[in-house]
PDB file of N, CA and C in Angstrom:
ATOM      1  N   UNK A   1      63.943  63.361 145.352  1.00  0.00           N
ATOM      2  CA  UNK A   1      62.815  63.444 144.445  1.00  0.00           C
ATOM      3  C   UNK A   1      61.577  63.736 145.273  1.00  0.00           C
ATOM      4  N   UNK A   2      60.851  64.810 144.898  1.00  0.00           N
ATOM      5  CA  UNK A   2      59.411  65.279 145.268  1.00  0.00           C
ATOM      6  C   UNK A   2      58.559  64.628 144.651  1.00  0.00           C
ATOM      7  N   UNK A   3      57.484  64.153 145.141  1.00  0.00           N
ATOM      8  CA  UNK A   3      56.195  63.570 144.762  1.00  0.00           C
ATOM      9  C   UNK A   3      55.258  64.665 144.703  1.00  0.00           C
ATOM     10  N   UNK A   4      54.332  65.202 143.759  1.00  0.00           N
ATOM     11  CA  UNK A   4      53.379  65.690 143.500  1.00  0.00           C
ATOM     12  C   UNK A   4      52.354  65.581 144.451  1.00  0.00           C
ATOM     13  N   UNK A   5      51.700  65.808 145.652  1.00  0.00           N
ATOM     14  CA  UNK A   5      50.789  65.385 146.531  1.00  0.00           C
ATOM     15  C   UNK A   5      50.706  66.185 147.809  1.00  0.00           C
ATOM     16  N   UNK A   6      49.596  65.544 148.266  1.00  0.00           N
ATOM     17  CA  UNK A   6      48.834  67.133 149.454  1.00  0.00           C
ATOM     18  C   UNK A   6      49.092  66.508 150.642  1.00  0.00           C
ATOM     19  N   UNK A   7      50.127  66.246 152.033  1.00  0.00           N
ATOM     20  CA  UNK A   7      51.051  67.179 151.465  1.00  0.00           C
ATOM     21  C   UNK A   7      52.558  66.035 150.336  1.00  0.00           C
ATOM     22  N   UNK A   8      53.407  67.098 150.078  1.00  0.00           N
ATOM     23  CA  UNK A   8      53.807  66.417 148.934  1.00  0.00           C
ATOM     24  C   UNK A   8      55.004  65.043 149.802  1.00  0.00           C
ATOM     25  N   UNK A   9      55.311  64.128 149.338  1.00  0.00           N
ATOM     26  CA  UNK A   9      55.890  63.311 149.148  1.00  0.00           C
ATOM     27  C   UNK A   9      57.770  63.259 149.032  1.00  0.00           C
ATOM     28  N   UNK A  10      58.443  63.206 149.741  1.00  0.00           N
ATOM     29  CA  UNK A  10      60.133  63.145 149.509  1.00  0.00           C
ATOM     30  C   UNK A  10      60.063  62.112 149.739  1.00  0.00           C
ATOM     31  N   UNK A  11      60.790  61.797 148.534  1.00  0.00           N
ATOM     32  CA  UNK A  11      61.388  60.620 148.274  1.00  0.00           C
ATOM     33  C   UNK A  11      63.195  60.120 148.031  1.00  0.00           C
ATOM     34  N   UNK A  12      63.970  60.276 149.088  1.00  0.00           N
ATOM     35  CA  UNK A  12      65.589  60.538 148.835  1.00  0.00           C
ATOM     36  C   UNK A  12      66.299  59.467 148.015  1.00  0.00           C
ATOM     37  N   UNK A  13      65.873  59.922 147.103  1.00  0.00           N
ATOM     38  CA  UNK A  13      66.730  58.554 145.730  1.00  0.00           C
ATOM     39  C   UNK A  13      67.944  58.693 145.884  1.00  0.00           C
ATOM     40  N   UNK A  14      68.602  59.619 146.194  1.00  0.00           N
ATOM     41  CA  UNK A  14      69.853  59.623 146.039  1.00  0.00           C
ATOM     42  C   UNK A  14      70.492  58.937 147.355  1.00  0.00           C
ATOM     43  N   UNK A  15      69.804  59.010 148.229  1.00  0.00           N
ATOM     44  CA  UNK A  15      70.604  57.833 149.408  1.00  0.00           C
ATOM     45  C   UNK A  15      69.848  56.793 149.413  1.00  0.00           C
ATOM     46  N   UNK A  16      69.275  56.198 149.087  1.00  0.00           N
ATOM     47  CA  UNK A  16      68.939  54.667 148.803  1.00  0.00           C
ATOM     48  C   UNK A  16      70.216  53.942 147.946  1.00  0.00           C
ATOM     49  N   UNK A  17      70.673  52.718 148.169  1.00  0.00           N
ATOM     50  CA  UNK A  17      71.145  51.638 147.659  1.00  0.00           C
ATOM     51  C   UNK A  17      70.686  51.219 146.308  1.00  0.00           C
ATOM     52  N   UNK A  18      71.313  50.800 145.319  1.00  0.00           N
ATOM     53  CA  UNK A  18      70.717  50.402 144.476  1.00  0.00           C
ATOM     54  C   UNK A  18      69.847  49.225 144.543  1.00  0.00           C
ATOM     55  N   UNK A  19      69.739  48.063 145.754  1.00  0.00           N
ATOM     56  CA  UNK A  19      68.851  47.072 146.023  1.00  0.00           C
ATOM     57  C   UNK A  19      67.828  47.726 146.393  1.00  0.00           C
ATOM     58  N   UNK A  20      67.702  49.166 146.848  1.00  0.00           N
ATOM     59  CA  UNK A  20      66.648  50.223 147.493  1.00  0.00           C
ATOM     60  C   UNK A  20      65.712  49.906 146.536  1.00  0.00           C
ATOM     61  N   UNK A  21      66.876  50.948 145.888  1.00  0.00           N
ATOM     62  CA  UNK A  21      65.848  51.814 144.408  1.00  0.00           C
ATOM     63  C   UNK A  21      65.276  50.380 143.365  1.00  0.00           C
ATOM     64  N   UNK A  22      65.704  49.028 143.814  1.00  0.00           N
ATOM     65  CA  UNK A  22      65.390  48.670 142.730  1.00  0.00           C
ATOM     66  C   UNK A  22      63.579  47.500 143.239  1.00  0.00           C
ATOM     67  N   UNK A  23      63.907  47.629 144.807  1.00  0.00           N
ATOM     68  CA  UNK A  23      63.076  47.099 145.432  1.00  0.00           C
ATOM     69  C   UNK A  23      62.065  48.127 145.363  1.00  0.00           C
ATOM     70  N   UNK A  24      61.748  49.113 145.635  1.00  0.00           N
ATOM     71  CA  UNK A  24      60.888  50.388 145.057  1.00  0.00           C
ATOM     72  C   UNK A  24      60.431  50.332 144.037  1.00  0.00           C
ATOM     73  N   UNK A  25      61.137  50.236 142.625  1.00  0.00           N
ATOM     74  CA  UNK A  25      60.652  49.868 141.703  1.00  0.00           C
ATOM     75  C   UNK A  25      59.638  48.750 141.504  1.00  0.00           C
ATOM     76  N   UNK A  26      60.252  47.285 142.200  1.00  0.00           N
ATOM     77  CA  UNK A  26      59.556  46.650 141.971  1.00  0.00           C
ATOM     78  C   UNK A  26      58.016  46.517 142.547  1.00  0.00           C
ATOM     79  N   UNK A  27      58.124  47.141 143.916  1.00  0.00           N
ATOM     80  CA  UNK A  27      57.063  47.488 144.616  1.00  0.00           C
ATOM     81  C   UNK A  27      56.248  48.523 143.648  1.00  0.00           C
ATOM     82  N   UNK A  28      56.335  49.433 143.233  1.00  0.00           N
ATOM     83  CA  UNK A  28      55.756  50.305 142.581  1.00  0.00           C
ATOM     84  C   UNK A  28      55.155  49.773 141.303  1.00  0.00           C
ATOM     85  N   UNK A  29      55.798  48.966 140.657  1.00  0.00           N
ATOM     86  CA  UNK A  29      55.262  48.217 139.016  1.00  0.00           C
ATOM     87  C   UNK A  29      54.594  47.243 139.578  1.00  0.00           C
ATOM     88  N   UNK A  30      54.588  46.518 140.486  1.00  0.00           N
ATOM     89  CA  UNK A  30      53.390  45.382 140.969  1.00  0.00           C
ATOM     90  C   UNK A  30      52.264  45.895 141.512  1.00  0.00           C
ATOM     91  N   UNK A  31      52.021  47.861 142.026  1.00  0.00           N
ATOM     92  CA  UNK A  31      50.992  48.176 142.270  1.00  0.00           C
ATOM     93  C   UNK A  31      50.320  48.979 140.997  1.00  0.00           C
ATOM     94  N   UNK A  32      50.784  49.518 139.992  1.00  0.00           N
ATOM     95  CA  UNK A  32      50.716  49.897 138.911  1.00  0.00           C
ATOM     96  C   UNK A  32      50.328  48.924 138.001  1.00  0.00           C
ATOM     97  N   UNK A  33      51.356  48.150 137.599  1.00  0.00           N
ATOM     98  CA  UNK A  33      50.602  46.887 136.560  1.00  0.00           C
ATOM     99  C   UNK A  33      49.632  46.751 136.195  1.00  0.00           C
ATOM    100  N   UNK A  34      48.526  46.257 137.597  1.00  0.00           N
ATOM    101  CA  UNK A  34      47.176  45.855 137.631  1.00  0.00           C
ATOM    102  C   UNK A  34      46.273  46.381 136.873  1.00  0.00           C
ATOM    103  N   UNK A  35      46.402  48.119 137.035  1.00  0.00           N
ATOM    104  CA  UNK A  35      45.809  48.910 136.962  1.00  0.00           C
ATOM    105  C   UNK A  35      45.716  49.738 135.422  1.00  0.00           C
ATOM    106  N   UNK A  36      46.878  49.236 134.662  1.00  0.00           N
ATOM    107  CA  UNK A  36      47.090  49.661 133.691  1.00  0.00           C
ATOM    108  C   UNK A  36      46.241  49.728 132.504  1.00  0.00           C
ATOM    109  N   UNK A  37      45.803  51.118 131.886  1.00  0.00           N
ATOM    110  CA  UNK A  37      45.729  50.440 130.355  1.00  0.00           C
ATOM    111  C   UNK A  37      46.007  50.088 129.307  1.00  0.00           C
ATOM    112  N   UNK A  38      45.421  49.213 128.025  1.00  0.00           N
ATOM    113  CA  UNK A  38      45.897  48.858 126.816  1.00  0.00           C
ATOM    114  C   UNK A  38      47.123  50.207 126.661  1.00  0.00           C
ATOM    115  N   UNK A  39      46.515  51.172 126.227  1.00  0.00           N
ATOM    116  CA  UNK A  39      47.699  52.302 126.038  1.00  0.00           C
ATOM    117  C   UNK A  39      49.264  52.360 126.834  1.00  0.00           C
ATOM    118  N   UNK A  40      48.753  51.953 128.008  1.00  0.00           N
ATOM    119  CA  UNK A  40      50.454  52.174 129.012  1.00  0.00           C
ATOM    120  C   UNK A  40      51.361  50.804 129.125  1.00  0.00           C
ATOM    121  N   UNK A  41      50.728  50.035 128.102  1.00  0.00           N
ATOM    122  CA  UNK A  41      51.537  48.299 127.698  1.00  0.00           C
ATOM    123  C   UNK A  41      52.258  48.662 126.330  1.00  0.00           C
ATOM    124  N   UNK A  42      53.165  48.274 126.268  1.00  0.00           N
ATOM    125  CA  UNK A  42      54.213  47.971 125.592  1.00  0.00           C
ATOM    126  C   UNK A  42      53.386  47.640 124.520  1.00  0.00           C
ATOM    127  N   UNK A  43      53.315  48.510 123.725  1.00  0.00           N
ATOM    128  CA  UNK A  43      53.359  48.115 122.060  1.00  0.00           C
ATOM    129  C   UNK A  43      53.190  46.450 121.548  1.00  0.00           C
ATOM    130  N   UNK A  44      52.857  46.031 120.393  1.00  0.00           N
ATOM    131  CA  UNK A  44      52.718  44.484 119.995  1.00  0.00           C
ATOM    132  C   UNK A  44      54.356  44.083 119.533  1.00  0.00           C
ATOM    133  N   UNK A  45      54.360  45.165 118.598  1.00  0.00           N
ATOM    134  CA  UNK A  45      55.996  44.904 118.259  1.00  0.00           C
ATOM    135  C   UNK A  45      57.180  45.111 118.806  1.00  0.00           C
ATOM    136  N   UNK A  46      57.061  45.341 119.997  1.00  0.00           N
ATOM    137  CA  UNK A  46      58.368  44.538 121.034  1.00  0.00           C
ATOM    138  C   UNK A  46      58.641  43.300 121.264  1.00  0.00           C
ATOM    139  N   UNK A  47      57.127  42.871 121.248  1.00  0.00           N
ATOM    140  CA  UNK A  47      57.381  40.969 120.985  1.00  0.00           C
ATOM    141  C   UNK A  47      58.290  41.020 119.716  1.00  0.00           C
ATOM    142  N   UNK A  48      57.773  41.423 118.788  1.00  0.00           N
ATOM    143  CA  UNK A  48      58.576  41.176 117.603  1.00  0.00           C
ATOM    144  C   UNK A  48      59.809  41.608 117.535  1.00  0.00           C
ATOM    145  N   UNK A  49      60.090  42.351 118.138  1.00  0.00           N
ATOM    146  CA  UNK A  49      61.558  42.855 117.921  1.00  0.00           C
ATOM    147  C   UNK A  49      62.270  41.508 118.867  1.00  0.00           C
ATOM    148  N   UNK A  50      61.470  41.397 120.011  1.00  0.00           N
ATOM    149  CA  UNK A  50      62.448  40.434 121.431  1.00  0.00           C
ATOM    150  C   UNK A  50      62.443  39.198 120.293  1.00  0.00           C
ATOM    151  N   UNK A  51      61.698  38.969 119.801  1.00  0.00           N
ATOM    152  CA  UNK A  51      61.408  37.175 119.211  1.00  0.00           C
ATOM    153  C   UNK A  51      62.679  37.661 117.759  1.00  0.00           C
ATOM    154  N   UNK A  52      62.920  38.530 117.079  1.00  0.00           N
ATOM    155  CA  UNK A  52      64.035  38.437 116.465  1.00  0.00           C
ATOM    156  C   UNK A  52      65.038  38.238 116.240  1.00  0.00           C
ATOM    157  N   UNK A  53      65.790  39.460 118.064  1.00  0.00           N
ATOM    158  CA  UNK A  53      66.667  38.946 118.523  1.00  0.00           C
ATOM    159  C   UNK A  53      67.232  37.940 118.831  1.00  0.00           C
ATOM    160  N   UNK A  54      66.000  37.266 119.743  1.00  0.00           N
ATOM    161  CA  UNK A  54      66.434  36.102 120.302  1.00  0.00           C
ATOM    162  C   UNK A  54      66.920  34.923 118.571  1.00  0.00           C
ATOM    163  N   UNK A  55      65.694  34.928 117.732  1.00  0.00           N
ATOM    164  CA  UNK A  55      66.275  33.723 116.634  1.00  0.00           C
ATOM    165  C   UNK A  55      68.152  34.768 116.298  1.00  0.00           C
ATOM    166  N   UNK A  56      68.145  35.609 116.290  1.00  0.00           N
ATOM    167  CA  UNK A  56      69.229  36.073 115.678  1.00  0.00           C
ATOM    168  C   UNK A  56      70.444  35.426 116.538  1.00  0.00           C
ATOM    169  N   UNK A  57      70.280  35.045 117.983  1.00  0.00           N
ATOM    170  CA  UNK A  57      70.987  34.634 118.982  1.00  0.00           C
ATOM    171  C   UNK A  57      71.037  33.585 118.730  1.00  0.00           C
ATOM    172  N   UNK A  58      69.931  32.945 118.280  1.00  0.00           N
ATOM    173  CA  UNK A  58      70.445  31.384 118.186  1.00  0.00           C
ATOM    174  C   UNK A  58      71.047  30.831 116.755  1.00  0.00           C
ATOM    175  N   UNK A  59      70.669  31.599 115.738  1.00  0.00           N
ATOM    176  CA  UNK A  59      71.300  31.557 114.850  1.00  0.00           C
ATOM    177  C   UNK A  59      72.862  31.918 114.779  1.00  0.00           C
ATOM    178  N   UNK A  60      73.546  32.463 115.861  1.00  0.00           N
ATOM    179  CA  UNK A  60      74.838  33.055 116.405  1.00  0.00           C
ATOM    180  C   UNK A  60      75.225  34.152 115.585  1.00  0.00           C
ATOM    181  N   UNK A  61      74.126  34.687 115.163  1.00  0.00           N
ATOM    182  CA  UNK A  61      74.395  36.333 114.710  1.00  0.00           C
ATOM    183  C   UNK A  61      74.444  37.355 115.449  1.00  0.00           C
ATOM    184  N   UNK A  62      74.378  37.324 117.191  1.00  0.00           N
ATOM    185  CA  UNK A  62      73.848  37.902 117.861  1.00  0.00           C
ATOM    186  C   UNK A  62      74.170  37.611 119.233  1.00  0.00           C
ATOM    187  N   UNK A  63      74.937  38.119 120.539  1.00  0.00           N
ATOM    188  CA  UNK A  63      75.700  37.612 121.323  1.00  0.00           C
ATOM    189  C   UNK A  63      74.991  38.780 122.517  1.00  0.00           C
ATOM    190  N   UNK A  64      74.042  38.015 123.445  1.00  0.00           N
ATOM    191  CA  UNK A  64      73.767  38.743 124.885  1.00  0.00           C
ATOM    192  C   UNK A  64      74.731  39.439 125.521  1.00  0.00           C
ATOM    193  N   UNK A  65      74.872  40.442 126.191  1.00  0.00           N
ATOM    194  CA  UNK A  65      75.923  40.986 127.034  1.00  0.00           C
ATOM    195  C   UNK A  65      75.676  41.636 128.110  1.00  0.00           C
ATOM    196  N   UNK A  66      76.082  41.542 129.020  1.00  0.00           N
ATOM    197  CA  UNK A  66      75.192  42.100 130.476  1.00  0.00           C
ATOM    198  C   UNK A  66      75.408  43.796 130.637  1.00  0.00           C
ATOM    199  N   UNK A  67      74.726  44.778 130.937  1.00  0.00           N
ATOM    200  CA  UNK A  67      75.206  45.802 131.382  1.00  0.00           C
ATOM    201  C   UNK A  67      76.659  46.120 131.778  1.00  0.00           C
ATOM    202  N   UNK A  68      76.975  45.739 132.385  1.00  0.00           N
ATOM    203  CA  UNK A  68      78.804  46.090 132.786  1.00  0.00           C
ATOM    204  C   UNK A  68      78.888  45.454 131.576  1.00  0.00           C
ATOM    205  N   UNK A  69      79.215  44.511 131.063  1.00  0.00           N
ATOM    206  CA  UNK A  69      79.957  44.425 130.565  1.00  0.00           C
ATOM    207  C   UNK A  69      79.477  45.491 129.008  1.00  0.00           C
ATOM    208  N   UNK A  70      78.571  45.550 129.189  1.00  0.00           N
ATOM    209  CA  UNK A  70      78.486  46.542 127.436  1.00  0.00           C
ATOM    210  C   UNK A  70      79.295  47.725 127.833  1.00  0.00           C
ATOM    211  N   UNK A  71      78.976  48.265 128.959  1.00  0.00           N
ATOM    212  CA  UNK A  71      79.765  49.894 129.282  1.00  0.00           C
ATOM    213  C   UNK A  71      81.542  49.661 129.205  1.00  0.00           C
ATOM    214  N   UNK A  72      81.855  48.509 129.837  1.00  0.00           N
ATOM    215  CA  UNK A  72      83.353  47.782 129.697  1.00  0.00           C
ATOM    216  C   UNK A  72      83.468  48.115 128.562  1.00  0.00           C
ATOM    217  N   UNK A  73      82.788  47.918 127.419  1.00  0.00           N
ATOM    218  CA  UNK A  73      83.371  47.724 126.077  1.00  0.00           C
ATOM    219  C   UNK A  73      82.751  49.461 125.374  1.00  0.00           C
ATOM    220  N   UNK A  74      82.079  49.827 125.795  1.00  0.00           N
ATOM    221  CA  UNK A  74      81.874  51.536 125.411  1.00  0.00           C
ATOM    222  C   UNK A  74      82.579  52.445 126.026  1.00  0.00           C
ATOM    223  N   UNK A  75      83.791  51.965 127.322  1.00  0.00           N
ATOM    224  CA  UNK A  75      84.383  52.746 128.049  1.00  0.00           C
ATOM    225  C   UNK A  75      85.934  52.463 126.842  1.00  0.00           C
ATOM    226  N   UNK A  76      86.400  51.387 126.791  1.00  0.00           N
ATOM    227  CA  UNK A  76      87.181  50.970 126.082  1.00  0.00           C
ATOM    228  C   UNK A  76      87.224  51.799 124.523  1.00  0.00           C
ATOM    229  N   UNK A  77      85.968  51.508 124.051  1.00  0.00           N
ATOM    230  CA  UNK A  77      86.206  52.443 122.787  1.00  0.00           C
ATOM    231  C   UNK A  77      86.054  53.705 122.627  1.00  0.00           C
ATOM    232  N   UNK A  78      86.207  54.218 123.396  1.00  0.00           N
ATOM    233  CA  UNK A  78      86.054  55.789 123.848  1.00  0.00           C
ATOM    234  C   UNK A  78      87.708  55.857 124.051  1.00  0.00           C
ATOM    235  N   UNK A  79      88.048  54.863 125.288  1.00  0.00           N
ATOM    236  CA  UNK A  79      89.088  55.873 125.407  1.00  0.00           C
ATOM    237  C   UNK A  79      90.257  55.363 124.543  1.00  0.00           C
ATOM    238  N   UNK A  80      89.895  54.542 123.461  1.00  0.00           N
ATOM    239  CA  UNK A  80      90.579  54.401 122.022  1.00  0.00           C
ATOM    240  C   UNK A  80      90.624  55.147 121.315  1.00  0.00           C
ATOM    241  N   UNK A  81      89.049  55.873 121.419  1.00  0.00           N
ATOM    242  CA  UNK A  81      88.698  56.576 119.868  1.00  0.00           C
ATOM    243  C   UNK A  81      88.210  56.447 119.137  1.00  0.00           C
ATOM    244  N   UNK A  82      87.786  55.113 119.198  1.00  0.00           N
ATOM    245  CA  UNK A  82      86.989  54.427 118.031  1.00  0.00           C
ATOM    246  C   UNK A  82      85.440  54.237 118.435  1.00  0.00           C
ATOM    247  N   UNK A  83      84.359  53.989 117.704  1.00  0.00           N
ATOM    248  CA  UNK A  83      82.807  53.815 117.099  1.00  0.00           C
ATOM    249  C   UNK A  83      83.012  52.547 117.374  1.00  0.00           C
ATOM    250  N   UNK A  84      81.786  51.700 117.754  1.00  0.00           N
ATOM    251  CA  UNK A  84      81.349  50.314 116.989  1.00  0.00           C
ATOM    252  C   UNK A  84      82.035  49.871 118.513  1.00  0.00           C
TER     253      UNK A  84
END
C-alpha cells in the first residue's frame, strides 16, 4: 500500500503479521481519534442498535459468536447449499 505524500509513503501490508497490521491500526486510531470531527464519529444510532442487541442477548434471543467461528458456520452452509 502507497501513501499519498511528498515523497510518497510504502507501506507493505501484505508482509506484516496480523499482530502488525493490527498494532498499526491501533497506533493510527489513537492518533486520529483526538482529532476527529462530530461528522467522522459514529452516528447516535449505533448506540441504539449495540444497546438492542445486547437486551436481545440477554433476553436469549440472540447468541454472540466470534469471527471464526461465524465463517465456521458460513463455510459449512455453503458447502451444504443452504442460506441462513
Amino acid at each position: 500500500m502507497t501513501l499519498a505524500a511528498n515523497p510518497p509513503i510504502e507501506i507493505p501490508l501484505e508482509r506484516l503479521t496480523g499482530p502488525q497490521k493490527w498494532e498499526l491500526f491501533q497506533t493510527l486510531w489513537e492518533d486520529i481519534s483526538p482529532h476527529m470531527d462530530d461528522e467522522a464519529r459514529s452516528p447516535d444510532w449505533h448506540a441504539d442498535v449495540l444497546r438492542e442487541r445486547l437486551e436481545r442477548e440477554e433476553r436469549g434471543e440472540a447468541v454472540w459468536r466470534s469471527v471464526d467461528e461465524t465463517f465456521d458456520r458460513i463455510r459449512a452452509q455453503i458447502a451444504h447449499g443452504r442460506k441462513n
